[in-house]
C-alpha atoms as a PDB file:
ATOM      1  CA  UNK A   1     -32.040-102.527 142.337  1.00  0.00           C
ATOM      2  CA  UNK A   2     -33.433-104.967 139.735  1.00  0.00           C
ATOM      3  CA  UNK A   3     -33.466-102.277 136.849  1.00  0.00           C
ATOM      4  CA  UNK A   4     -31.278-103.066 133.861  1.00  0.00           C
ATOM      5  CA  UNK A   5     -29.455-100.004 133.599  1.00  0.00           C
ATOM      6  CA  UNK A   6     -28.346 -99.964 136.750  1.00  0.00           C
ATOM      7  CA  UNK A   7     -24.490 -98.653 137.798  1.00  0.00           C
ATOM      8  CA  UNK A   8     -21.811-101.148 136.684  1.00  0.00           C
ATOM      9  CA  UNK A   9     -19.663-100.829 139.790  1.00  0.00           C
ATOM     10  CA  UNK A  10     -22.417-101.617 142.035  1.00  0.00           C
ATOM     11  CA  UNK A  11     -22.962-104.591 140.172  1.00  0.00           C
ATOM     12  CA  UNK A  12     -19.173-105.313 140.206  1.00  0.00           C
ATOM     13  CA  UNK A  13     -19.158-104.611 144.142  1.00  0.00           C
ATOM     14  CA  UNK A  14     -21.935-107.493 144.786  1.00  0.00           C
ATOM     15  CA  UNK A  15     -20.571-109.623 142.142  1.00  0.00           C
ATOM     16  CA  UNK A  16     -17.099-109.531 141.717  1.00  0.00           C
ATOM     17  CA  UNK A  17     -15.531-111.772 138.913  1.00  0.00           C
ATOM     18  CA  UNK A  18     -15.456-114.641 137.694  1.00  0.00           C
ATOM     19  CA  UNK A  19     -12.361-114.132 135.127  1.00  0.00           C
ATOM     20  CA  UNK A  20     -10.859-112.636 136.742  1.00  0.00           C
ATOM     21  CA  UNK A  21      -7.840-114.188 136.425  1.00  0.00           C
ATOM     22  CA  UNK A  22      -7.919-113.867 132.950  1.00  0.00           C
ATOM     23  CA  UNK A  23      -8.297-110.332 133.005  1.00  0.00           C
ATOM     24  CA  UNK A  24      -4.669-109.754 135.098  1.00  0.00           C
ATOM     25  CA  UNK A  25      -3.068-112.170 133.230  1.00  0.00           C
ATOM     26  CA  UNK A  26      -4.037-110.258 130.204  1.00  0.00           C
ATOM     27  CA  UNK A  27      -3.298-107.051 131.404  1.00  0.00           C
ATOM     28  CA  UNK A  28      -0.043-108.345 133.085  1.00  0.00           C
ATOM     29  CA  UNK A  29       0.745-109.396 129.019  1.00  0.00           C
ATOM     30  CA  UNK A  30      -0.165-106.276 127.878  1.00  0.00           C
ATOM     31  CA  UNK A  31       1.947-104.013 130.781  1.00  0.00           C
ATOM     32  CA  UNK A  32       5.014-106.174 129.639  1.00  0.00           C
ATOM     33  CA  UNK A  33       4.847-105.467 126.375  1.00  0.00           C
ATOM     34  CA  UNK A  34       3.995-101.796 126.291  1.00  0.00           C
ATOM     35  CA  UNK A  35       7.230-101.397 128.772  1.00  0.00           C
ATOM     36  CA  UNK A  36       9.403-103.183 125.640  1.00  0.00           C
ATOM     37  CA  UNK A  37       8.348-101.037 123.452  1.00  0.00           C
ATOM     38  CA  UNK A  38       8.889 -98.000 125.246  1.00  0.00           C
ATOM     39  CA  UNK A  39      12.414 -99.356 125.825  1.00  0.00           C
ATOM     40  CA  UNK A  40      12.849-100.099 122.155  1.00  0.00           C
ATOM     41  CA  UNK A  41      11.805 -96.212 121.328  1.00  0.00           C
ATOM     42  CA  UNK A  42      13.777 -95.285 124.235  1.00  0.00           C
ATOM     43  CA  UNK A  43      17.173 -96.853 123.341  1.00  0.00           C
ATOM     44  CA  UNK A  44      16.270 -97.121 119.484  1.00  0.00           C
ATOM     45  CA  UNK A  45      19.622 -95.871 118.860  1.00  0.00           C
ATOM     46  CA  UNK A  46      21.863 -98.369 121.053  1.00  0.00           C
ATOM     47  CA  UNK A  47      19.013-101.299 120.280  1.00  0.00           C
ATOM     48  CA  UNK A  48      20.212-100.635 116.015  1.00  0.00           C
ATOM     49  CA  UNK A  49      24.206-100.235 116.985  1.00  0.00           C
ATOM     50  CA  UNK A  50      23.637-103.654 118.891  1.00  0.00           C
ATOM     51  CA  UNK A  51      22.683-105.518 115.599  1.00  0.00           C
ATOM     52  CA  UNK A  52      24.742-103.731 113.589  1.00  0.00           C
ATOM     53  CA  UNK A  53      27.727-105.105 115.927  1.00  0.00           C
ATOM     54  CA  UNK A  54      26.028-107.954 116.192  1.00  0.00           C
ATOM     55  CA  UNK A  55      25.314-108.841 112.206  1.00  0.00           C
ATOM     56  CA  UNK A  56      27.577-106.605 110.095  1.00  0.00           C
ATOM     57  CA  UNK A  57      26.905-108.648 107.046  1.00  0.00           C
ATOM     58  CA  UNK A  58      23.458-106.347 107.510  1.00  0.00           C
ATOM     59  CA  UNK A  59      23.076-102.861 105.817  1.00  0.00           C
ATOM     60  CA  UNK A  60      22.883-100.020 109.046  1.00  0.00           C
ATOM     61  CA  UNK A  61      18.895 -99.377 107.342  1.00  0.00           C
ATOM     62  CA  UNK A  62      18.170-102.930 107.556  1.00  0.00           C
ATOM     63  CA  UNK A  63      18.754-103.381 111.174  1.00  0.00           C
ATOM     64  CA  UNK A  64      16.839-100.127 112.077  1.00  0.00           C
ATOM     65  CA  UNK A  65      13.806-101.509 110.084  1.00  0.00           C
ATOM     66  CA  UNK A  66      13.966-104.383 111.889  1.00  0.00           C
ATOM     67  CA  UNK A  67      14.436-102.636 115.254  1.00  0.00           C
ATOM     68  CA  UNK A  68      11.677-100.565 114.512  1.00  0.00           C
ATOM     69  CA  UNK A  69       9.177-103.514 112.939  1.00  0.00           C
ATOM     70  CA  UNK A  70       9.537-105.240 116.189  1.00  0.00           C
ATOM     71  CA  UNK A  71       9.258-102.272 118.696  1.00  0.00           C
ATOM     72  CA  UNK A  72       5.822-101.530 116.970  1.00  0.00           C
ATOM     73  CA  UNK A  73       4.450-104.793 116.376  1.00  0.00           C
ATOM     74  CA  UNK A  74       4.723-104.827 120.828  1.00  0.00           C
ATOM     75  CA  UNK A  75       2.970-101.574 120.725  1.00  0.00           C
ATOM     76  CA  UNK A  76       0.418-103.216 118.833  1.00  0.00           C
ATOM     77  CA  UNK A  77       0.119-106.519 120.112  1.00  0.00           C
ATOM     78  CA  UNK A  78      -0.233-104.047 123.539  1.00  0.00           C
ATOM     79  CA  UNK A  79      -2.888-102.748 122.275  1.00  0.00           C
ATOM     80  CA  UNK A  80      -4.628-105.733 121.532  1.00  0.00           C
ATOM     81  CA  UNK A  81      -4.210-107.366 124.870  1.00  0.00           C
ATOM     82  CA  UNK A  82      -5.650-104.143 126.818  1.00  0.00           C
ATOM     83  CA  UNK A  83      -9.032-104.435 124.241  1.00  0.00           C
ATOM     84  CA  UNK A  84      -8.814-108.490 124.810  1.00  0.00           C
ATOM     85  CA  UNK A  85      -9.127-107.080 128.894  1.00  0.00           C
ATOM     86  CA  UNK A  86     -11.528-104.849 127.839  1.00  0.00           C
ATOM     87  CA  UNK A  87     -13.280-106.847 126.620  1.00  0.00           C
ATOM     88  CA  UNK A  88     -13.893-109.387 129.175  1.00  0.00           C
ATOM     89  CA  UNK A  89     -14.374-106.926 131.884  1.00  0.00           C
ATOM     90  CA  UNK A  90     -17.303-105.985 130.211  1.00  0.00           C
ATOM     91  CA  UNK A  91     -18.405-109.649 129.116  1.00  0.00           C
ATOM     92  CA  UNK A  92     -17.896-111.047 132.916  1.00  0.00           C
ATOM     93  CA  UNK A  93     -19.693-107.752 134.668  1.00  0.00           C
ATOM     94  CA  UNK A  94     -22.193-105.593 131.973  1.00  0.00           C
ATOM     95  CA  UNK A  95     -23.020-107.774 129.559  1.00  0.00           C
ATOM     96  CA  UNK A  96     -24.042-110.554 131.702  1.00  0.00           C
ATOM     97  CA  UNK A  97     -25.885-108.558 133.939  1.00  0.00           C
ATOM     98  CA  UNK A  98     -27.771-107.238 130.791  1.00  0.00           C
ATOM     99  CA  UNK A  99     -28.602-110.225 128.983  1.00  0.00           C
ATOM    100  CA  UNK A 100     -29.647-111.669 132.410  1.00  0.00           C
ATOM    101  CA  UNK A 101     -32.416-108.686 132.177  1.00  0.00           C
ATOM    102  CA  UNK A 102     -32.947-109.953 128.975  1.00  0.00           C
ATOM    103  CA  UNK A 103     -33.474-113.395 129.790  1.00  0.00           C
ATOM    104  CA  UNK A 104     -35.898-112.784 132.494  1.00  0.00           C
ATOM    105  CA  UNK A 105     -37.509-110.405 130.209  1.00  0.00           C
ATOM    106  CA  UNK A 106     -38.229-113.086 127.830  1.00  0.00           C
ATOM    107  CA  UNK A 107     -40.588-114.885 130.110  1.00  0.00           C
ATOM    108  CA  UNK A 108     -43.846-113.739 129.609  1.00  0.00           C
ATOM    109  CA  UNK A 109     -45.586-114.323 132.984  1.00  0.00           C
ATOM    110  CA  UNK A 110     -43.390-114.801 135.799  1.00  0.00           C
ATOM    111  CA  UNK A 111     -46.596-114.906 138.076  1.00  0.00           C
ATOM    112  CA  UNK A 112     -46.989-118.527 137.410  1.00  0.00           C
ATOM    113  CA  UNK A 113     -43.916-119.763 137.395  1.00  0.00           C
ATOM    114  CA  UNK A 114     -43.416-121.421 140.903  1.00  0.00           C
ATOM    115  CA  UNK A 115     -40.064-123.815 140.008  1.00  0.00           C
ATOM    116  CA  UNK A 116     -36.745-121.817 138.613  1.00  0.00           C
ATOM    117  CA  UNK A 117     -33.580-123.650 137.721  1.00  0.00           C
ATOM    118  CA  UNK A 118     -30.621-121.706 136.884  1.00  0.00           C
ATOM    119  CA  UNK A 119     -27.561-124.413 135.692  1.00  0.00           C
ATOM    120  CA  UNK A 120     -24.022-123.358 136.073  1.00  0.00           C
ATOM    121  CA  UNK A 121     -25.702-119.821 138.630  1.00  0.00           C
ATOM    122  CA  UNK A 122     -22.162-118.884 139.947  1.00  0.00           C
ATOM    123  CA  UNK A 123     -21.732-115.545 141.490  1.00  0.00           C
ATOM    124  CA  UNK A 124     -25.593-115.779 141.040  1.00  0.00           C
ATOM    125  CA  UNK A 125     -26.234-112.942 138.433  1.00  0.00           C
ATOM    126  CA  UNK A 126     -28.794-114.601 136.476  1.00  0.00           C
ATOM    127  CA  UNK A 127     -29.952-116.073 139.531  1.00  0.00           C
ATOM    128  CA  UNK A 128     -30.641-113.250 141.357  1.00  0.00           C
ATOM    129  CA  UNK A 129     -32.457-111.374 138.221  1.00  0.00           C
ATOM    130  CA  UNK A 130     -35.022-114.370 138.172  1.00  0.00           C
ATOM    131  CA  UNK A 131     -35.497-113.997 142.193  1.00  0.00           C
ATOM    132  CA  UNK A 132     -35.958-110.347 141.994  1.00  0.00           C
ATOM    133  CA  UNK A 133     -38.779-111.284 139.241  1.00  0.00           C
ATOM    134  CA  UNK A 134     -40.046-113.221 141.123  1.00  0.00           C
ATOM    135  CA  UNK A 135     -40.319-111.215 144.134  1.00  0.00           C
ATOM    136  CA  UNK A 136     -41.607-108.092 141.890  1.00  0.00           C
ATOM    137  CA  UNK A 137     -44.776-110.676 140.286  1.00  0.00           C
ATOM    138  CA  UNK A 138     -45.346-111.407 144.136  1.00  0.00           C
ATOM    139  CA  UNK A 139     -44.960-114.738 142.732  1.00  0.00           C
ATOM    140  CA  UNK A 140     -44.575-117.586 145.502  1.00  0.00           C
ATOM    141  CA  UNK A 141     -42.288-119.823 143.452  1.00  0.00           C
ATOM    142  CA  UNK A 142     -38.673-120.278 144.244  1.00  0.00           C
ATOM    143  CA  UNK A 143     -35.015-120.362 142.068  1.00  0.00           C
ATOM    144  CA  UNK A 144     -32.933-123.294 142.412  1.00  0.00           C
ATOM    145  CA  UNK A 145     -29.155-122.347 141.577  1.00  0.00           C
ATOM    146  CA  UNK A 146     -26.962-125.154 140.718  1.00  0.00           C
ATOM    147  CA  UNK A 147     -23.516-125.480 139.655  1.00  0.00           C
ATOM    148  CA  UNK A 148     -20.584-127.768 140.954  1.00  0.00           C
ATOM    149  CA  UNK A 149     -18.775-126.130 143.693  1.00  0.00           C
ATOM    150  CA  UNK A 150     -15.834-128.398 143.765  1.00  0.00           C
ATOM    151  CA  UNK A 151     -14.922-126.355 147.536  1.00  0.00           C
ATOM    152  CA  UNK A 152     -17.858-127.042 148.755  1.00  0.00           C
ATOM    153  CA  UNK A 153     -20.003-124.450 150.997  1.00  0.00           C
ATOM    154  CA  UNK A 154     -17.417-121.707 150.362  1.00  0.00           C
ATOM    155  CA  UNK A 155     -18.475-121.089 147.224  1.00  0.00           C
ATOM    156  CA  UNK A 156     -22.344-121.629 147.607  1.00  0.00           C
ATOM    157  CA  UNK A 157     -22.531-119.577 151.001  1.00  0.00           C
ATOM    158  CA  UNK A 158     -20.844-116.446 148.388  1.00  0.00           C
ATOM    159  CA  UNK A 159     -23.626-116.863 146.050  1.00  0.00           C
ATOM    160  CA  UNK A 160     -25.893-117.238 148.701  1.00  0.00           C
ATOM    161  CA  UNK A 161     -24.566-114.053 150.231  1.00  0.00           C
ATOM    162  CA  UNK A 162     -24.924-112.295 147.050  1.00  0.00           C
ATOM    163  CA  UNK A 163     -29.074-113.136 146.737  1.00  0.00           C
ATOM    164  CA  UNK A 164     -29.432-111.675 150.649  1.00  0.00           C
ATOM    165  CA  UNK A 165     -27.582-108.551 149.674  1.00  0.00           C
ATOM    166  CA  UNK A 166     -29.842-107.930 146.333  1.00  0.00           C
ATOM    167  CA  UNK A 167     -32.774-108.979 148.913  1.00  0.00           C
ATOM    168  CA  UNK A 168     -33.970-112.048 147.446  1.00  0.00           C
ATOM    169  CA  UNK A 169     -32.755-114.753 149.746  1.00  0.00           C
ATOM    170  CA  UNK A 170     -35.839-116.247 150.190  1.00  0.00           C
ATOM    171  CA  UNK A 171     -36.403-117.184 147.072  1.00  0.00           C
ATOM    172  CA  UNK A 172     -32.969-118.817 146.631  1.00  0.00           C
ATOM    173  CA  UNK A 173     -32.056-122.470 146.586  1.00  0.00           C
ATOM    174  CA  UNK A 174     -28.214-123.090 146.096  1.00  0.00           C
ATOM    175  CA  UNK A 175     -27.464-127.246 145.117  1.00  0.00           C
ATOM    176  CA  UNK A 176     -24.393-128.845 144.056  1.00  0.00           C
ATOM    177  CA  UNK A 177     -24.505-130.989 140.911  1.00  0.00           C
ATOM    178  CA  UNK A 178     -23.612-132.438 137.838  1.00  0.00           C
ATOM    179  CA  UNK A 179     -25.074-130.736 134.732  1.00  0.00           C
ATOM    180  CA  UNK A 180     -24.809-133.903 132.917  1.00  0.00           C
ATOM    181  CA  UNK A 181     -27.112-135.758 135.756  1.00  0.00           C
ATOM    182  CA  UNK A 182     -29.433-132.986 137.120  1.00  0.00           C
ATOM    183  CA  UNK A 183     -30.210-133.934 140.343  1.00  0.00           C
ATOM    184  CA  UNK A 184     -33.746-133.224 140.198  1.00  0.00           C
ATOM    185  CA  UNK A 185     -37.387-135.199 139.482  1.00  0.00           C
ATOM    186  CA  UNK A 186     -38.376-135.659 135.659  1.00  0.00           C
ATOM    187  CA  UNK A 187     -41.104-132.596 134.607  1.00  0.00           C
ATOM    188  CA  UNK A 188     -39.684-130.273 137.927  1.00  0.00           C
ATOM    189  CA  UNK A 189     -39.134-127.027 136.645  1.00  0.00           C
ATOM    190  CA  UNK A 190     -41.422-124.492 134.541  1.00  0.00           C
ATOM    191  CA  UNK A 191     -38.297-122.154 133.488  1.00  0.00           C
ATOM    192  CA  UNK A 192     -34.838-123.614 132.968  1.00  0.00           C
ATOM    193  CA  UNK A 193     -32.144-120.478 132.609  1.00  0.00           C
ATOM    194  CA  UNK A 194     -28.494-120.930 132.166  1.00  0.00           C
ATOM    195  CA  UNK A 195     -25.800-117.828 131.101  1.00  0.00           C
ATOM    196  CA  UNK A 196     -22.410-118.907 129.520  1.00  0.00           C
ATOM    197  CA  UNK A 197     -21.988-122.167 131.222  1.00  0.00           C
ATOM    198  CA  UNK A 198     -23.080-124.524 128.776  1.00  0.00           C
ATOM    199  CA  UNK A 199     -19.484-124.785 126.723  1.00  0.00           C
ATOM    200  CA  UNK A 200     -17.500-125.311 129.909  1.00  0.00           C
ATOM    201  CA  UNK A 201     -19.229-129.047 129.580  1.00  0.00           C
ATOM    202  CA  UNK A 202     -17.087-131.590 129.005  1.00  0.00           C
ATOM    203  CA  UNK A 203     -13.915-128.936 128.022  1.00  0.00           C
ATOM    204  CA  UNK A 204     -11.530-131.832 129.726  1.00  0.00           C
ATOM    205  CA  UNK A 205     -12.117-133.403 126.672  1.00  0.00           C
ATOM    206  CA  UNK A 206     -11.049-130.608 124.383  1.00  0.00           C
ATOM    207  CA  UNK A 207     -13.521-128.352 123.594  1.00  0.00           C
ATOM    208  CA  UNK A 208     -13.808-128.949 119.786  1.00  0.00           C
ATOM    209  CA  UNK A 209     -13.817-132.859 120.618  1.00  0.00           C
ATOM    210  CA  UNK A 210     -16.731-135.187 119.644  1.00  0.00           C
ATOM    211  CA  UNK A 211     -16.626-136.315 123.602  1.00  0.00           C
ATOM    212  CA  UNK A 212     -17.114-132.540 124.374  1.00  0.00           C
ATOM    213  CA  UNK A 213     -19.926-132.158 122.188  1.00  0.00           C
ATOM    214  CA  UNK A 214     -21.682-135.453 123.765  1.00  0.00           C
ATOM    215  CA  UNK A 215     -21.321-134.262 126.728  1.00  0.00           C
ATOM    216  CA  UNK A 216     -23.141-130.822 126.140  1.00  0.00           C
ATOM    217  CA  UNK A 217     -25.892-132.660 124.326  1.00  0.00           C
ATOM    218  CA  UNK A 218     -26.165-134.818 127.250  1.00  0.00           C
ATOM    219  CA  UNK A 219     -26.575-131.992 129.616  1.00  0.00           C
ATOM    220  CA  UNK A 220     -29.184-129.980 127.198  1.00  0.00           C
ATOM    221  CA  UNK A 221     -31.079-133.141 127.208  1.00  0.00           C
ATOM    222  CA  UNK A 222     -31.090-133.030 131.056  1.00  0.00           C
ATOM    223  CA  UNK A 223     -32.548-129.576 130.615  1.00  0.00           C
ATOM    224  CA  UNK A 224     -34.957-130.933 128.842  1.00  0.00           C
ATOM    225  CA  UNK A 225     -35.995-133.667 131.241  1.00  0.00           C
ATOM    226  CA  UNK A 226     -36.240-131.186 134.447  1.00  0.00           C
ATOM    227  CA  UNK A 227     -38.536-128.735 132.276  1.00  0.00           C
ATOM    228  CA  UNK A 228     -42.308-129.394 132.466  1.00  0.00           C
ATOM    229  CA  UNK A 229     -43.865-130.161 129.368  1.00  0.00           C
ATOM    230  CA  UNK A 230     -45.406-126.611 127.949  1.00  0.00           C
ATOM    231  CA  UNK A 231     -42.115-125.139 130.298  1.00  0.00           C
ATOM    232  CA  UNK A 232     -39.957-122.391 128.853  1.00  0.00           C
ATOM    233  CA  UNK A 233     -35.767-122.746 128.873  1.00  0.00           C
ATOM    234  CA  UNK A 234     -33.713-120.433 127.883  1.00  0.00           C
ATOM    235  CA  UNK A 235     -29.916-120.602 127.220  1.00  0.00           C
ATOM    236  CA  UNK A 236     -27.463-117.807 126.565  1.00  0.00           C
ATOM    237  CA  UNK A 237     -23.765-119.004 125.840  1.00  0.00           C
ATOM    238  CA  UNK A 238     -20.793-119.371 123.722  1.00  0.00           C
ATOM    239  CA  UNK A 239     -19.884-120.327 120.265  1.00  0.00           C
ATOM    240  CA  UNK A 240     -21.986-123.781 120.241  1.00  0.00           C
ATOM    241  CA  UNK A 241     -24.807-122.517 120.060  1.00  0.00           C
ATOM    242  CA  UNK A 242     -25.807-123.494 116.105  1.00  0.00           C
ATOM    243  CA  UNK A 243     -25.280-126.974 118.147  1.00  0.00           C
ATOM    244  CA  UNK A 244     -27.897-126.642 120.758  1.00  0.00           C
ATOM    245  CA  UNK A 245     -30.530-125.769 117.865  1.00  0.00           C
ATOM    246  CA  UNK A 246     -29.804-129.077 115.990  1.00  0.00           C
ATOM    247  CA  UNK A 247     -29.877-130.950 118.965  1.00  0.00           C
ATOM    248  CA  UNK A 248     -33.279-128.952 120.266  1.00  0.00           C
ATOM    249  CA  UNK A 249     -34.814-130.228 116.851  1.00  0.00           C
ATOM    250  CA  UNK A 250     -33.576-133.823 117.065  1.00  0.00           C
ATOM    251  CA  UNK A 251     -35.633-133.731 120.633  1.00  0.00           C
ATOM    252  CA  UNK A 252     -38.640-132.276 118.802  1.00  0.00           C
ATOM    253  CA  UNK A 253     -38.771-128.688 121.175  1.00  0.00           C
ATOM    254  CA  UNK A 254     -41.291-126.422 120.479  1.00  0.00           C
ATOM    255  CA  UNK A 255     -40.623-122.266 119.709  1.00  0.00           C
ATOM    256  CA  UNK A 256     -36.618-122.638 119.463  1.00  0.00           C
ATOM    257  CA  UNK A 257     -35.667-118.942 118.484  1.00  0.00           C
ATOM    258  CA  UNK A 258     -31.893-117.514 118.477  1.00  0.00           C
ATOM    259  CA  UNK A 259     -31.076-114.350 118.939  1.00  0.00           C
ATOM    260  CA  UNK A 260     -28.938-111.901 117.099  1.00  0.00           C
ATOM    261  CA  UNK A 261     -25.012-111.940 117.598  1.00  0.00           C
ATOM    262  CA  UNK A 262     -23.914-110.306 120.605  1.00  0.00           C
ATOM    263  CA  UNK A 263     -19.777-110.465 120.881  1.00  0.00           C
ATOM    264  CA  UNK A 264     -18.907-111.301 124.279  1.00  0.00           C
ATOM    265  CA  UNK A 265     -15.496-112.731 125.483  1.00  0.00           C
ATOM    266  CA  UNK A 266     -13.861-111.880 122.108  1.00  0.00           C
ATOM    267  CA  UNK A 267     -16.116-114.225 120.616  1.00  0.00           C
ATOM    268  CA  UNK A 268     -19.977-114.734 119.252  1.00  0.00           C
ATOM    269  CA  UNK A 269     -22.609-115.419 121.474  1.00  0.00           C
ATOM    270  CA  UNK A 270     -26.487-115.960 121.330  1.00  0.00           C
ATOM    271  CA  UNK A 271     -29.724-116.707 123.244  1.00  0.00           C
ATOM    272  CA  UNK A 272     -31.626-119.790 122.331  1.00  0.00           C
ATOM    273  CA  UNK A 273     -35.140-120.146 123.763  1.00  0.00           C
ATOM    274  CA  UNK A 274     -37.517-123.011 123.718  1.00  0.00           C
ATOM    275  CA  UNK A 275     -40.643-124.117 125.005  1.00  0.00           C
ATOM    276  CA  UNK A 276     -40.964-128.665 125.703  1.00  0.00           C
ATOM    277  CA  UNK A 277     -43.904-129.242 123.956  1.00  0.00           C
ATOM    278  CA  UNK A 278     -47.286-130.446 126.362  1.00  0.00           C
ATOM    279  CA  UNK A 279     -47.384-133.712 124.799  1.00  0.00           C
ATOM    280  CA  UNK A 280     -45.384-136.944 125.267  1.00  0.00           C
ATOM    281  CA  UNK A 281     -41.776-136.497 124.531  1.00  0.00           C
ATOM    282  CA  UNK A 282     -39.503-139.241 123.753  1.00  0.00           C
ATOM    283  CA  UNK A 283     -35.599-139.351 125.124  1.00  0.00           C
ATOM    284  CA  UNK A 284     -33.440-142.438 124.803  1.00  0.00           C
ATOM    285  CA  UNK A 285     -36.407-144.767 124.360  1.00  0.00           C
ATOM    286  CA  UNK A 286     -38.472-143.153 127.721  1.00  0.00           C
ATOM    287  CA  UNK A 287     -41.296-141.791 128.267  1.00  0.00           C
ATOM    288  CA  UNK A 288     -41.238-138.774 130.230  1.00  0.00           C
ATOM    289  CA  UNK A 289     -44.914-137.343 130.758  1.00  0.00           C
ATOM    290  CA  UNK A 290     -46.668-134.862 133.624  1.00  0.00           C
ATOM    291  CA  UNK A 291     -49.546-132.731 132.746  1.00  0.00           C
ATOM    292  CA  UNK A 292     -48.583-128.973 133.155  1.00  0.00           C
ATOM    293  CA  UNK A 293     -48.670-128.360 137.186  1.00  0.00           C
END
């Protein structure tokens, strides 16, 4: 159940959505407008009598170019909305599945890692992919999942659900929390893993907003604080993530890599990986130090 190429609909059938409101608005868009233009190709004929009643100071060809400009930019702008759909289907279902196999992938011995955090887990996609490591390396460590389930146990008990039907529930810790105040001990954590979370930080300020930005740097620095010193994270999101790298420098991390582009959501996305170095590191004028556990 853990391989990578596995069918999309069973992954769909555990899973579910996230966006997936999105993805009927989107189509709901796109149905609308396809039925206009069928209309307009339909009743071409009355549609370019209407406007030549309607604006006889226009030529009769004038009026049918503009009937016909508009019934085809709908068709069009149709056909955008179903990719846009498209799209995120695959973004919110395949793609993160895969690139959760690829994050996992990117640790090199799972064996010894015996303290997981996944920030912003979800349905628990990424979260299950590091439990079913895990459970493969006969490893005796655990996988926190955190995000901030604003309904409470609803929520949790689905992701929950989702780890016991992929098998993995015992290695499975679900927590409510802040990723800008990580409720967990200073040098906790050998892996931190987080998939497309990381923008949704501070977006009541505006996304693009200097507050916004703070407020993601504040939460990467968290990461940083959880992670044991010579401990691995690994971050795949959204658009900021030339951000995270400056910010990863500025906090002196060790091994930051970026992956290639991979388009997901309509939009760019990469991994960053890093490794906290085993020496002393420096944040906000403390000292956070632990020898490796």
């Amino acid at each position: 159940m853990g391989k990578a190429g596995r069918d999309w609909m069973h992954v769909y059938a555990i899973y579910g959505m996230d966006e997936w409101h999105s993805l009927v608005l989107t189509l709901l868009q796109g149905s609308v407008l396809s039925v206009s233009s069928f209309l307009f190709m339909t009743y071409f004929g009355q549609i370019c009598h209407f406007l030549v009643r309607s604006f006889p100071f226009f030529p009769i060809q004038v009026c049918s170019f503009a009937a016909g400009f508009v019934g085809s930019l709908m068709a069009l702008v149709a056909v955008c909305f179903f990719v846009t759909a498209a799209n995120i289907w695959y973004s919110d279902v395949i793609l993160h599945w895969k690139m959760s196999q690829r994050i996992v992938s990117m640790v090199g011995d799972w064996s010894n890692v015996k303290t997981a955090l996944d920030i912003g887990c979800g349905r628990g996609i990424l979260l299950n992919a590091v439990a079913m490591q895990l459970k493969k390396e006969g490893s005796s460590g655990r996988v926190v999942g955190m995000d901030l389930w604003l309904d409470g146990q609803k929520s949790m008990s689905s992701t929950l659900r989702t780890a016991a039907i992929e098998g993995v529930q015992e290695y499975v810790t679900c927590r409510s929390g802040d990723a800008r105040n990580l409720p967990f001990m200073d040098n906790y954590f050998d892996v931190v893993v987080s998939a497309v979370f990381l923008h949704t930080v501070g977006k009541e300020f505006g996304h693009k907003s200097s507050a916004a930005a703070a407020e993601r740097a504040k939460t990467l620095q968290e990461v940083v604080r959880v992670l044991k010193p010579g401990g691995m994270a690994i971050i795949w999101d959204l658009v900021y993530v030339p951000e995270y790298v400056q910010r990863l420098h500025e906090l002196k991390m060790q091994e930051i890599r970026v992956s290639e582009f991979v388009p997901a959501f309509m939009v760019q996305s990469h991994i960053v990986s890093f490794r906290k170095p085993h020496h002393q590191v420096q944040l906000n004028g403390h000292d956070w130090r632990s020898s490796i556990a």
